[in-house]
C-alpha atoms as a PDB file:
ATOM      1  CA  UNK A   1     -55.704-219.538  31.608  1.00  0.00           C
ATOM      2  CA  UNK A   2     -57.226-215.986  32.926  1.00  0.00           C
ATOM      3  CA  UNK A   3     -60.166-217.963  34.442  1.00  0.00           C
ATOM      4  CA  UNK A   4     -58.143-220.474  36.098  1.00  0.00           C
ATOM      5  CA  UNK A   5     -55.999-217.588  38.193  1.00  0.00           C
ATOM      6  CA  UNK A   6     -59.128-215.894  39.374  1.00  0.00           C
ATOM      7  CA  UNK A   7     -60.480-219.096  40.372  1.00  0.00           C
ATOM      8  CA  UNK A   8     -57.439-220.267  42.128  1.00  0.00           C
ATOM      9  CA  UNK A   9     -57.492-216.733  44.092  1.00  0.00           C
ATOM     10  CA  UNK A  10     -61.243-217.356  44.613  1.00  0.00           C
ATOM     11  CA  UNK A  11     -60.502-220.474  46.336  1.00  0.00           C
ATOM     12  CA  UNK A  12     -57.324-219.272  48.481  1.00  0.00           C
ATOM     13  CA  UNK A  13     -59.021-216.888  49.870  1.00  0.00           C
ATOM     14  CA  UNK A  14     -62.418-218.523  50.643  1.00  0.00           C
ATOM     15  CA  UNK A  15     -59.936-221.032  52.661  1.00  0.00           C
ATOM     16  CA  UNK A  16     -58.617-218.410  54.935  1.00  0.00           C
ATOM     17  CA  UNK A  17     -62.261-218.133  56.837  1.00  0.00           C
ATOM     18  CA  UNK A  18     -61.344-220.957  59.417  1.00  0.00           C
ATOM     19  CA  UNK A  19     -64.818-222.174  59.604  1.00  0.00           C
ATOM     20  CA  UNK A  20     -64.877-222.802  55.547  1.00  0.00           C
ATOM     21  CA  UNK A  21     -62.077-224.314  55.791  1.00  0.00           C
ATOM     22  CA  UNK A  22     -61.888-227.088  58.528  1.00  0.00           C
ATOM     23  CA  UNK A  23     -66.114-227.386  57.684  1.00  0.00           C
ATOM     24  CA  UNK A  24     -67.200-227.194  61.360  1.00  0.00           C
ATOM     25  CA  UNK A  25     -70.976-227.184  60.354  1.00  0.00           C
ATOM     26  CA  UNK A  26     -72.173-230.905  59.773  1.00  0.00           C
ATOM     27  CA  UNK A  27     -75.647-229.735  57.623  1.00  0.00           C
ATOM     28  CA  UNK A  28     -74.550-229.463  54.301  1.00  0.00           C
ATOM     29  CA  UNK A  29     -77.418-226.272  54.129  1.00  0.00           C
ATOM     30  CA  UNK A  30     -75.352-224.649  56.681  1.00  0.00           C
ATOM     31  CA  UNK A  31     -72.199-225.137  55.533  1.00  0.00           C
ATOM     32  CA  UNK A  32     -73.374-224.292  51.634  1.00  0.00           C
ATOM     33  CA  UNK A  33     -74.783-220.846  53.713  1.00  0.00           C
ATOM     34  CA  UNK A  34     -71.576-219.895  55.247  1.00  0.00           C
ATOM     35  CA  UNK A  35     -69.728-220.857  51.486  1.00  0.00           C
ATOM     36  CA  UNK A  36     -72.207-217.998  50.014  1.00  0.00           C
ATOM     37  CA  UNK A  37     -71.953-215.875  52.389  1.00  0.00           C
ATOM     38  CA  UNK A  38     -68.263-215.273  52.199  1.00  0.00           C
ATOM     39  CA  UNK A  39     -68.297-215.689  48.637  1.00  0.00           C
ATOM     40  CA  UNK A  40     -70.805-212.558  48.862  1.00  0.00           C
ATOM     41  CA  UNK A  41     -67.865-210.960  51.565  1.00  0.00           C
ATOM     42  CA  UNK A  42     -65.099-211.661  48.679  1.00  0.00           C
ATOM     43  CA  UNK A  43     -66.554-210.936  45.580  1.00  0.00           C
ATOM     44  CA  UNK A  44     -67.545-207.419  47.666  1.00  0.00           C
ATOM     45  CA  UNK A  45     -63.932-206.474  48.022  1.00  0.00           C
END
């Protein structure tokens, strides 16, 4: 049940970059680039 909290975090907060979130980038490449690239900002913090 651990897991499940830090994944539900993992996810709230990778939805509060706008551009994640609404998917403005039509390649799936860029828009799997932008997903690590936060995901490198958040697990950072």
């Amino acid at each position: 049940m651990k897991n499940r909290n830090i994944i539900e975090r993992f996810f709230a907060r990778l939805k509060l970059f706008r551009g994640i979130a609404t998917r403005y980038d039509k390649r799936k490449s860029v828009f799997c680039a932008a997903v690590l690239l936060v995901s490198a900002v958040i697990g950072a913090n």
